[in-house]
PDB file of N, CA and C in Angstrom:
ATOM      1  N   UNK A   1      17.032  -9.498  11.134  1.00  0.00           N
ATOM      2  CA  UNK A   1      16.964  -8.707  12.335  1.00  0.00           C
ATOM      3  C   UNK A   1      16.830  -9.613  13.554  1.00  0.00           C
ATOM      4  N   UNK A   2      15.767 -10.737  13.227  1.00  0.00           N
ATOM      5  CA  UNK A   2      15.803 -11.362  14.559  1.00  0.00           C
ATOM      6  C   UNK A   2      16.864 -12.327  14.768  1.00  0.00           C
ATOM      7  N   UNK A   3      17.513 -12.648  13.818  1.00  0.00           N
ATOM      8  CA  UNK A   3      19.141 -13.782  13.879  1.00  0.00           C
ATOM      9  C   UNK A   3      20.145 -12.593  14.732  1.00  0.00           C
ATOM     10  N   UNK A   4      20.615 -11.348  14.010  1.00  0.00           N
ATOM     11  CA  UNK A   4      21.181 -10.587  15.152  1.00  0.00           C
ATOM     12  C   UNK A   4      20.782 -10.357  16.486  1.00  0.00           C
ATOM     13  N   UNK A   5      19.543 -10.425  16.819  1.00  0.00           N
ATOM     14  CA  UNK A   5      19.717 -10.851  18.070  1.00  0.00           C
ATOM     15  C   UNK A   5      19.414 -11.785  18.820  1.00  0.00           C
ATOM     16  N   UNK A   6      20.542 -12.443  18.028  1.00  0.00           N
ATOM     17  CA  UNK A   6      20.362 -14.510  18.463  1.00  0.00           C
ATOM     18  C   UNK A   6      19.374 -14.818  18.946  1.00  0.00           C
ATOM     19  N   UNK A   7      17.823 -14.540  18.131  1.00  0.00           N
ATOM     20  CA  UNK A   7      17.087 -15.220  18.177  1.00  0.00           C
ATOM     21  C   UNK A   7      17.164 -16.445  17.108  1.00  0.00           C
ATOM     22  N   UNK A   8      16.233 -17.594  17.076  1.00  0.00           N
ATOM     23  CA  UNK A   8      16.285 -18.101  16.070  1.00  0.00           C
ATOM     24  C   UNK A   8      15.073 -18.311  15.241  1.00  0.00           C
ATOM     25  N   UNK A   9      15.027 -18.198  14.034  1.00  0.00           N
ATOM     26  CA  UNK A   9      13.868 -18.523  12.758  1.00  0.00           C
ATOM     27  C   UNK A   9      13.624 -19.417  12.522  1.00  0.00           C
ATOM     28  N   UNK A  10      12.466 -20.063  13.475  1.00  0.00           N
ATOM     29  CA  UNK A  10      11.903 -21.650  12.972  1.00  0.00           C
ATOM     30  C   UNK A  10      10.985 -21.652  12.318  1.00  0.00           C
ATOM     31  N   UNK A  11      10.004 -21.010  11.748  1.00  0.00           N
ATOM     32  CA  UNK A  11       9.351 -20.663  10.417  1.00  0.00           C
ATOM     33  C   UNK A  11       8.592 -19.342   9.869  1.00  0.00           C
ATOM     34  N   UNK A  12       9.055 -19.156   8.566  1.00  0.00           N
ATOM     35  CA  UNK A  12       8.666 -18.308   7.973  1.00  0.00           C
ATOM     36  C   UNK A  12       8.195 -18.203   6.770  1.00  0.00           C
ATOM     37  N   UNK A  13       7.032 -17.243   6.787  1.00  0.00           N
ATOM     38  CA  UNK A  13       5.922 -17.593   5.328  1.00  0.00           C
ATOM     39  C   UNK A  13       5.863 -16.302   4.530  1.00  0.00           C
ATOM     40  N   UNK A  14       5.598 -16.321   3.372  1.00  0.00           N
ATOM     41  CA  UNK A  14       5.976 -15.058   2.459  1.00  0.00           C
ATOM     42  C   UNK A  14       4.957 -15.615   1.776  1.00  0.00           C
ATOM     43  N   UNK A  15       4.118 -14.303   1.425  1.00  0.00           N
ATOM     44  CA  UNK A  15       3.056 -14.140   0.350  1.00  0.00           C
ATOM     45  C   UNK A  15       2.463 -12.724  -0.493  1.00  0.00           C
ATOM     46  N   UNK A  16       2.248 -12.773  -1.255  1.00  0.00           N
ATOM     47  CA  UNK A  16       1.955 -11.626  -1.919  1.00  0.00           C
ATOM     48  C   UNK A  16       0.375 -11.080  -1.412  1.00  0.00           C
ATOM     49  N   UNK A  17       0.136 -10.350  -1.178  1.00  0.00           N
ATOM     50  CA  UNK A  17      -1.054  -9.803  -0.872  1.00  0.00           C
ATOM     51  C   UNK A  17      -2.052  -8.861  -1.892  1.00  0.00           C
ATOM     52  N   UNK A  18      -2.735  -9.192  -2.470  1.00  0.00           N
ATOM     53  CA  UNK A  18      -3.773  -8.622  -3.939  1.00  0.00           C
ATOM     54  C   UNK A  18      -4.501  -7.703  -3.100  1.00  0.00           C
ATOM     55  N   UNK A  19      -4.615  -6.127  -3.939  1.00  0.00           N
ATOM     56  CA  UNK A  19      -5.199  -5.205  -3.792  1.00  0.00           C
ATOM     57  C   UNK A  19      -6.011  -4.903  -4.967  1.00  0.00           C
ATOM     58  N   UNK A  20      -7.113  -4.002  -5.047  1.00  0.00           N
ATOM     59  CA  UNK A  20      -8.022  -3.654  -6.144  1.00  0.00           C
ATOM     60  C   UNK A  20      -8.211  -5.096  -6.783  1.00  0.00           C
ATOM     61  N   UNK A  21      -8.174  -4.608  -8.046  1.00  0.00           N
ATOM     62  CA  UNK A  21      -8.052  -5.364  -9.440  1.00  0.00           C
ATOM     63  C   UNK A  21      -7.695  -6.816  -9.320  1.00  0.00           C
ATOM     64  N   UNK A  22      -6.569  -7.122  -8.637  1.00  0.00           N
ATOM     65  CA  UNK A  22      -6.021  -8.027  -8.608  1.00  0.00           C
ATOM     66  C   UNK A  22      -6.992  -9.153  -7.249  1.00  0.00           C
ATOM     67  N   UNK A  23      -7.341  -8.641  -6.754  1.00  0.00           N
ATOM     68  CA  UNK A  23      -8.142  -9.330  -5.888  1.00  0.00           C
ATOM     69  C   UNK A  23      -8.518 -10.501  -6.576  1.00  0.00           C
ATOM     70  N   UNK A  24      -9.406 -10.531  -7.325  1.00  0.00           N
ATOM     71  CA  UNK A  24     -10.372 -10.962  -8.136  1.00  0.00           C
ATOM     72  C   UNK A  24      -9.260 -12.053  -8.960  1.00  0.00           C
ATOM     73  N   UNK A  25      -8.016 -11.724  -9.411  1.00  0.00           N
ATOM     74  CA  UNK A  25      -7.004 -12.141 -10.115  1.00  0.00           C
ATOM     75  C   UNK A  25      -6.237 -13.404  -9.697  1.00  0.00           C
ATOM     76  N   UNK A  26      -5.951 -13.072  -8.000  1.00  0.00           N
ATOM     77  CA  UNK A  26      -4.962 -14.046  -7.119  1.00  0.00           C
ATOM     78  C   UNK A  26      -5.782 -14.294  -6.150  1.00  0.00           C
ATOM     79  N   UNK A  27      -5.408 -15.613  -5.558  1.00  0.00           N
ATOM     80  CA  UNK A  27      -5.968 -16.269  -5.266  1.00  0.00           C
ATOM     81  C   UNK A  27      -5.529 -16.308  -3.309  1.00  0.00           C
ATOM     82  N   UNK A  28      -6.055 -16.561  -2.253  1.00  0.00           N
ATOM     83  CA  UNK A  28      -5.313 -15.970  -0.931  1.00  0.00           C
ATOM     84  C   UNK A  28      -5.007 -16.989  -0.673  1.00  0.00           C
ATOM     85  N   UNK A  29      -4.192 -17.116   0.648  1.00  0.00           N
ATOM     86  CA  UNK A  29      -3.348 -18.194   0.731  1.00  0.00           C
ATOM     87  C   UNK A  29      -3.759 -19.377   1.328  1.00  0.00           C
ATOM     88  N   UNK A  30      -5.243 -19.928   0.927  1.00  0.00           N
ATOM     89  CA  UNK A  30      -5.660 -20.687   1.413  1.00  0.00           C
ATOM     90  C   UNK A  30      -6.252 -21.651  -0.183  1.00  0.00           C
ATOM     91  N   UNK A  31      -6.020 -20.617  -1.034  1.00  0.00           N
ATOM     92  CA  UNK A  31      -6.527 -20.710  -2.632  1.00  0.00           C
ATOM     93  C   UNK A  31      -7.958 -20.203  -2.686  1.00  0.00           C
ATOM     94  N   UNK A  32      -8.699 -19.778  -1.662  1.00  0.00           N
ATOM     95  CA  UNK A  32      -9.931 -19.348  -2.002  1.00  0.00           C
ATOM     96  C   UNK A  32      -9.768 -17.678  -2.446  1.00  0.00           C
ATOM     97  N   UNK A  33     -11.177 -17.896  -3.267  1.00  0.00           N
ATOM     98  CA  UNK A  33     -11.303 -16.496  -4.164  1.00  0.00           C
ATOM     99  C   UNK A  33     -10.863 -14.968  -2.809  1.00  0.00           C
ATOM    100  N   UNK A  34     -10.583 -14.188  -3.585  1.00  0.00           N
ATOM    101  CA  UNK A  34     -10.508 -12.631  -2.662  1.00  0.00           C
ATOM    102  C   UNK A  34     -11.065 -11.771  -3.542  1.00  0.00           C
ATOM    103  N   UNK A  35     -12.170 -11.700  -3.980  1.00  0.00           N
ATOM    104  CA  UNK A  35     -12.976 -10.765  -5.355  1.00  0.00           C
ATOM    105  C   UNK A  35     -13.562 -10.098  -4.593  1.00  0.00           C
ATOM    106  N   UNK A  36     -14.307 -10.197  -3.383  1.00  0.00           N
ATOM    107  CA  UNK A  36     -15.183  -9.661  -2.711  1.00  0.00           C
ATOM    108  C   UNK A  36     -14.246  -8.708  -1.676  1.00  0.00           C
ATOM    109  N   UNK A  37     -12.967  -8.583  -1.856  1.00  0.00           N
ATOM    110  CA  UNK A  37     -12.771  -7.753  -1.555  1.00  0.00           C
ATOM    111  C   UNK A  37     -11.414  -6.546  -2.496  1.00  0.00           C
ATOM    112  N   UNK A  38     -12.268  -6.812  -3.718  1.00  0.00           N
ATOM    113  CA  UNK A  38     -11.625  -5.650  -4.689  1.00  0.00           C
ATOM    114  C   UNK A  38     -11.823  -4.205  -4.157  1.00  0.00           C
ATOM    115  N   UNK A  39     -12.804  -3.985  -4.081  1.00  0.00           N
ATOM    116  CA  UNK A  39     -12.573  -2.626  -3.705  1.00  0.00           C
ATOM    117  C   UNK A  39     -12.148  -1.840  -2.096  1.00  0.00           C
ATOM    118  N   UNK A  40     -12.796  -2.687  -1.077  1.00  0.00           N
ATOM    119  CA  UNK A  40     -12.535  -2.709   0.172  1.00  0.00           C
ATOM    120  C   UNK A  40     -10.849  -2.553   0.212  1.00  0.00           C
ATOM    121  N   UNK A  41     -10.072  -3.430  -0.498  1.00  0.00           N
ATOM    122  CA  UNK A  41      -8.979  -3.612  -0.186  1.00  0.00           C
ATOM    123  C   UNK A  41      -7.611  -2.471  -0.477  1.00  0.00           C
ATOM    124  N   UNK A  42      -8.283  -1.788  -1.685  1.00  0.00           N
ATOM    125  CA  UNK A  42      -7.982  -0.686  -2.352  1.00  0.00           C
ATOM    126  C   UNK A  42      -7.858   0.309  -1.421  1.00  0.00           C
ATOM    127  N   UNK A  43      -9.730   0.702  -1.199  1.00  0.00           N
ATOM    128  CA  UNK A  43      -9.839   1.857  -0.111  1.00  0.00           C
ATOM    129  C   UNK A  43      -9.180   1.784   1.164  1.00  0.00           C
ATOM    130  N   UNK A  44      -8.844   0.783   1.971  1.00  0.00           N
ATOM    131  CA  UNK A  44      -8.061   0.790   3.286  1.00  0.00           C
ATOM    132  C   UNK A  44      -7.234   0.377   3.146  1.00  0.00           C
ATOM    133  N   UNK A  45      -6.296   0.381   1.520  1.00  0.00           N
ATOM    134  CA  UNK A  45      -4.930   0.244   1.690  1.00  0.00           C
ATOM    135  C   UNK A  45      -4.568   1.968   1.240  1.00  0.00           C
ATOM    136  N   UNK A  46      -5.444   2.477   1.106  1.00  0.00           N
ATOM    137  CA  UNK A  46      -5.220   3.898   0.491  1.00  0.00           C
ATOM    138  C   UNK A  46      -5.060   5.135   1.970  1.00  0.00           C
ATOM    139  N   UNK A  47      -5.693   4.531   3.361  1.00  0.00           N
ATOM    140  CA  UNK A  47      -6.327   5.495   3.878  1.00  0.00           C
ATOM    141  C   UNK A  47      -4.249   6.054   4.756  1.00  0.00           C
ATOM    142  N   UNK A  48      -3.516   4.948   4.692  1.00  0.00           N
ATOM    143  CA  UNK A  48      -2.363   5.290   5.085  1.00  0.00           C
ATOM    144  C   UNK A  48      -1.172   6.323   4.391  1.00  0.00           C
ATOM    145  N   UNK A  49      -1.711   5.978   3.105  1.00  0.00           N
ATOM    146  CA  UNK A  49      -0.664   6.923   2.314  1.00  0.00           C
ATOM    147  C   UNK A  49      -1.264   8.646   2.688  1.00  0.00           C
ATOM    148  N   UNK A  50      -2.546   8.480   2.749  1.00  0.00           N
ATOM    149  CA  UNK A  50      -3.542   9.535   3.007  1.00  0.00           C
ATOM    150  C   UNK A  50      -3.176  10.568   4.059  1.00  0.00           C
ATOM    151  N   UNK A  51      -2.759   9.658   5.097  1.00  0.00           N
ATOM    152  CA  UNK A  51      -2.542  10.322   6.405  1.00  0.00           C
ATOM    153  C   UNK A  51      -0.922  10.755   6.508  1.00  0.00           C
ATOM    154  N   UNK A  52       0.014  10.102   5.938  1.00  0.00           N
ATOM    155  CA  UNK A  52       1.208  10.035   5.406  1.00  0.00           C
ATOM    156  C   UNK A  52       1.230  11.418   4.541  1.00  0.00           C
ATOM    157  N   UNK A  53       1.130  11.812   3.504  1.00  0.00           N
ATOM    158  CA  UNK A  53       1.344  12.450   2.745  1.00  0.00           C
ATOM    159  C   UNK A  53       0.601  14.060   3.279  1.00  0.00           C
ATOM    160  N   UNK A  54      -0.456  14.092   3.898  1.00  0.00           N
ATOM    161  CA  UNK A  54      -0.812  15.345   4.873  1.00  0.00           C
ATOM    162  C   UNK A  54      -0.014  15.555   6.165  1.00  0.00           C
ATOM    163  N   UNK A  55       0.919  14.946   6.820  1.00  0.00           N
ATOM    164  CA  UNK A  55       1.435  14.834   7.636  1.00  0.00           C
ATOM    165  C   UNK A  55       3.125  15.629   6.992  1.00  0.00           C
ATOM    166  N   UNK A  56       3.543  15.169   6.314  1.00  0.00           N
ATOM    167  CA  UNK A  56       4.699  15.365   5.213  1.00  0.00           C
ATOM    168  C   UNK A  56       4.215  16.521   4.308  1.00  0.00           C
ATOM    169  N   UNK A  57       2.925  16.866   3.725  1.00  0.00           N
ATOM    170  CA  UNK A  57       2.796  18.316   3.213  1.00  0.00           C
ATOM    171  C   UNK A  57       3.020  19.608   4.040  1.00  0.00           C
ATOM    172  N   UNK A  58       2.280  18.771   5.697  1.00  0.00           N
ATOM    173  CA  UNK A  58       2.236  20.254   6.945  1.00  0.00           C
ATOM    174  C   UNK A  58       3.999  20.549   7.010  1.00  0.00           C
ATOM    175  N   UNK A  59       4.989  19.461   7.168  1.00  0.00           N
ATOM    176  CA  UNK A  59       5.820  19.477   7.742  1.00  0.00           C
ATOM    177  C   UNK A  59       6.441  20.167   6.376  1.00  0.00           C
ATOM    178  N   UNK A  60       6.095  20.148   5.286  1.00  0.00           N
ATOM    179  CA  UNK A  60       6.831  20.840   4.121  1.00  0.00           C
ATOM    180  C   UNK A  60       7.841  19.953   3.482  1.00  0.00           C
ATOM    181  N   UNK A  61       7.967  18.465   3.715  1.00  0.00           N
ATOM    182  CA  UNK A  61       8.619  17.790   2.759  1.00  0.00           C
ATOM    183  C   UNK A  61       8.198  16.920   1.737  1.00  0.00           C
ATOM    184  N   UNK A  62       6.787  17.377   1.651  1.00  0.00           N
ATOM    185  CA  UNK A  62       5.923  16.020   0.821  1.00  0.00           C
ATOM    186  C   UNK A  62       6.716  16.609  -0.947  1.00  0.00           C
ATOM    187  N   UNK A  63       7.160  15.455  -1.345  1.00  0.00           N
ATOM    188  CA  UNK A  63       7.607  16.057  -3.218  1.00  0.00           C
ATOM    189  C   UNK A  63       7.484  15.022  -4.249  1.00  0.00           C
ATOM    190  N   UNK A  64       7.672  15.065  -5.200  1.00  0.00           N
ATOM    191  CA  UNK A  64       7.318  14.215  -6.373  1.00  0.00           C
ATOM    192  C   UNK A  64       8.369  13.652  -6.464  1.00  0.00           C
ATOM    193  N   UNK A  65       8.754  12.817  -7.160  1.00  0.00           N
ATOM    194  CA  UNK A  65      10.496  11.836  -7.306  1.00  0.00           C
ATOM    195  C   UNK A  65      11.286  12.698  -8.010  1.00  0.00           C
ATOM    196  N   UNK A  66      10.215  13.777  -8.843  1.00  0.00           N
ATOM    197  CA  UNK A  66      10.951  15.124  -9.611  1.00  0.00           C
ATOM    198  C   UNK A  66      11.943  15.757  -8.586  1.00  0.00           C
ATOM    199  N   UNK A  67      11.283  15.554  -7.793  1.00  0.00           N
ATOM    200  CA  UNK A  67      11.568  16.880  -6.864  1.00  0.00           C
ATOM    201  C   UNK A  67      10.573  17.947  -6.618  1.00  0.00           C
ATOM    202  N   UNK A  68       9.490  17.953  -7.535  1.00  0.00           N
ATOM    203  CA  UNK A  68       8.631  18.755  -7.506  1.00  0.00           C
ATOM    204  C   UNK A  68       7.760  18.956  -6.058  1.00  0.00           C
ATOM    205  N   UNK A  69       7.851  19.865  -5.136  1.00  0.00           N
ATOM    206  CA  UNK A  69       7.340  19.695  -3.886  1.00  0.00           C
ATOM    207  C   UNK A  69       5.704  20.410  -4.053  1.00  0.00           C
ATOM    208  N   UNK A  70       5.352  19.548  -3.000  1.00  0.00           N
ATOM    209  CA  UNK A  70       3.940  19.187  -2.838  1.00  0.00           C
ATOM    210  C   UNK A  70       3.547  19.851  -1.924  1.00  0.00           C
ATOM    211  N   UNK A  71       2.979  21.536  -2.214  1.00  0.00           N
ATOM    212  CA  UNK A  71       2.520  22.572  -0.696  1.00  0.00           C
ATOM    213  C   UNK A  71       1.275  22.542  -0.124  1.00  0.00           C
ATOM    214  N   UNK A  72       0.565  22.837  -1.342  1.00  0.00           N
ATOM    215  CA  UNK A  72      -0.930  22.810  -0.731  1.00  0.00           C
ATOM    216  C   UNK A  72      -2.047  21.274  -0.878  1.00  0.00           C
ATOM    217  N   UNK A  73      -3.070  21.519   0.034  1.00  0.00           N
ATOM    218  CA  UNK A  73      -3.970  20.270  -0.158  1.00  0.00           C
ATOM    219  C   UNK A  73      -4.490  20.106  -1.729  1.00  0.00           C
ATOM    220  N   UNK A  74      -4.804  20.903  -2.410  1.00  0.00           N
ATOM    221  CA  UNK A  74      -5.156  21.005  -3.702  1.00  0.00           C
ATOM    222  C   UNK A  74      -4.280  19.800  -4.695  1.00  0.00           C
ATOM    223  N   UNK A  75      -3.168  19.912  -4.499  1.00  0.00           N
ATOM    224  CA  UNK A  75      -1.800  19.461  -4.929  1.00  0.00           C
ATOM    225  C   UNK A  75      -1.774  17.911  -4.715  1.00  0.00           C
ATOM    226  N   UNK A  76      -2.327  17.528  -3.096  1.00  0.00           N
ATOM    227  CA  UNK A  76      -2.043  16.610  -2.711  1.00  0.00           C
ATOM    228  C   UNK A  76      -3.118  15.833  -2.870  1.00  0.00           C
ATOM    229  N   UNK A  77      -4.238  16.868  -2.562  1.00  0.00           N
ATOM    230  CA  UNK A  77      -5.774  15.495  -3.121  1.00  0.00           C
ATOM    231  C   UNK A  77      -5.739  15.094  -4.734  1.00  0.00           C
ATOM    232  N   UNK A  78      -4.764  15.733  -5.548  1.00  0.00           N
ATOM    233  CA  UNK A  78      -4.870  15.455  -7.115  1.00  0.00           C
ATOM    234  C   UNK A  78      -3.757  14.413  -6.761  1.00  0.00           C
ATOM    235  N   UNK A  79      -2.458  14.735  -6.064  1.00  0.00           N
ATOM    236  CA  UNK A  79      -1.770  13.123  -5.939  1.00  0.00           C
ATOM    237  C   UNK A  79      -2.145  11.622  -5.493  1.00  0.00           C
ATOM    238  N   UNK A  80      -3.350  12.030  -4.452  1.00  0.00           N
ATOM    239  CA  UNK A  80      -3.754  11.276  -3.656  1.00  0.00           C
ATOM    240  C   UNK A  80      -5.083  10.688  -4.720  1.00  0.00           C
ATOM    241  N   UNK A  81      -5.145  11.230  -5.818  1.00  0.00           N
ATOM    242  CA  UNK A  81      -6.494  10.655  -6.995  1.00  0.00           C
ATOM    243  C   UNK A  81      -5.579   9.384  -7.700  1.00  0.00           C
ATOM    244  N   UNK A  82      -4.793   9.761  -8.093  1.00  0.00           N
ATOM    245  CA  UNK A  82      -3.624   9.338  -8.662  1.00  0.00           C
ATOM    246  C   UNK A  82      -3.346   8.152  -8.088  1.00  0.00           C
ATOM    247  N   UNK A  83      -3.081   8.172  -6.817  1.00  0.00           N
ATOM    248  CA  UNK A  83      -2.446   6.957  -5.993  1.00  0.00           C
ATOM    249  C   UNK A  83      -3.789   5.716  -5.915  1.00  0.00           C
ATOM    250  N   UNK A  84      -4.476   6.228  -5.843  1.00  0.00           N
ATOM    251  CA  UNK A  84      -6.044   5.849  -5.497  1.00  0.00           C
ATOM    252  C   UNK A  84      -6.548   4.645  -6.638  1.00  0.00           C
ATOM    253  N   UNK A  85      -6.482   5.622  -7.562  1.00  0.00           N
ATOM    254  CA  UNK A  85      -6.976   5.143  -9.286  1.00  0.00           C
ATOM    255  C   UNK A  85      -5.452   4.011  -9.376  1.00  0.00           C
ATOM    256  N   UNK A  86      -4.587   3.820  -9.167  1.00  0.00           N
ATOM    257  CA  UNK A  86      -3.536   3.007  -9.227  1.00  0.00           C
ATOM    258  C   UNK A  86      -3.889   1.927  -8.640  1.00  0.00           C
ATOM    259  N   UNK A  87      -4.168   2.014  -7.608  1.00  0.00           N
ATOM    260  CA  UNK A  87      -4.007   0.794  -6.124  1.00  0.00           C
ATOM    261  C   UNK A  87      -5.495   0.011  -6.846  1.00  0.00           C
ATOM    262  N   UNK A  88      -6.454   0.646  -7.568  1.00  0.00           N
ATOM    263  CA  UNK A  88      -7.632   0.090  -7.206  1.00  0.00           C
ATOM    264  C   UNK A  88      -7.580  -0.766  -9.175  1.00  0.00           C
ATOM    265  N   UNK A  89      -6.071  -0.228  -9.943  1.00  0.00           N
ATOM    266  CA  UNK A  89      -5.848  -1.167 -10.953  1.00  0.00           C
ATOM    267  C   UNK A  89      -5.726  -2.454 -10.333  1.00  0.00           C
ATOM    268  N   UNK A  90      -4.868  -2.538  -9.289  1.00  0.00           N
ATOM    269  CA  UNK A  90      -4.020  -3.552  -8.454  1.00  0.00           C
ATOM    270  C   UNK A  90      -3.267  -3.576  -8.414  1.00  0.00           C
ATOM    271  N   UNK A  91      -2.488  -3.659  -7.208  1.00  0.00           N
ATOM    272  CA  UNK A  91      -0.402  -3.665  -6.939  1.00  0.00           C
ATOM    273  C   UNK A  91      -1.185  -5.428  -5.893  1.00  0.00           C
ATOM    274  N   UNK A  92      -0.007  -6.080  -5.660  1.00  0.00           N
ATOM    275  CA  UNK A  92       0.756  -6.774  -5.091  1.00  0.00           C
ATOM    276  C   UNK A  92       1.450  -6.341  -4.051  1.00  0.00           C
ATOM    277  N   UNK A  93       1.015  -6.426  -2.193  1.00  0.00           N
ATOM    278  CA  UNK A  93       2.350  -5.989  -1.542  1.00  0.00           C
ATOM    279  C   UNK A  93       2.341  -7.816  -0.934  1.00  0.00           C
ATOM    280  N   UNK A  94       4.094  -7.328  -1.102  1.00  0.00           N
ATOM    281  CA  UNK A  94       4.600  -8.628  -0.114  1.00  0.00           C
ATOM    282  C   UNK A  94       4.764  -8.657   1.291  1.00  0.00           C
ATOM    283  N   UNK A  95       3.960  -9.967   1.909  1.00  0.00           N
ATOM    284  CA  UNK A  95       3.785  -9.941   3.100  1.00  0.00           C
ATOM    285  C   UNK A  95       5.031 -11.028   3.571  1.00  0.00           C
ATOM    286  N   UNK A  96       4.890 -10.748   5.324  1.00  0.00           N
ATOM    287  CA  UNK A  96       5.997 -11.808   5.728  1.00  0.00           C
ATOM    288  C   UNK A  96       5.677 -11.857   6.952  1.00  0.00           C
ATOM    289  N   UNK A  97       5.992 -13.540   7.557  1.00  0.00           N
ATOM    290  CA  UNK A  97       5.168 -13.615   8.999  1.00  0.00           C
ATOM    291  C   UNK A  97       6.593 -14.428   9.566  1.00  0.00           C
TER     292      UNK A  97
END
């Protein structure tokens, strides 16, 4: 994106970023531990999908990959358990600067 508009890329860093579980697992990009923030990292990587997915239920397009659509809050706080209990196994997002 920034080469199209003839800017130019004089450096760039890519790293994986540890959530939940994995905290404790990988190491940050300095090599020091990130354990102390297993759970922290979980809960405020969670609070976006949160606001995301109530935003997309009001509007009536929140759905499952089924297709199965997602109406009421009932529906969505059992998805949102789901997403929760996942993130705090540990995912990996990739970062880029």
């Amino acid at each position: 994106m920034l080469q199209d508009a003839s800017l130019r890329v004089l450096l760039s860093t890519c790293a994986l970023a540890p959530h939940g579980k994995y905290s404790s697992s990988h190491k940050g990009l300095n090599w020091t531990s990130l354990s102390e923030f297993a759970t922290s990292s979980s809960q405020s990587l969670s609070q976006t999908p949160d606001v995301v997915t109530l935003a997309m239920m009001k509007a009536g397009c929140l759905e499952l990959g089924d297709g199965t659509r997602i109406a009421d809050e009932e529906e969505r706080k059992a998805l949102m358990k789901e997403l929760r209990h996942f993130m705090e196994r540990g995912i990996l997002l990739p970062l880029s600067e």
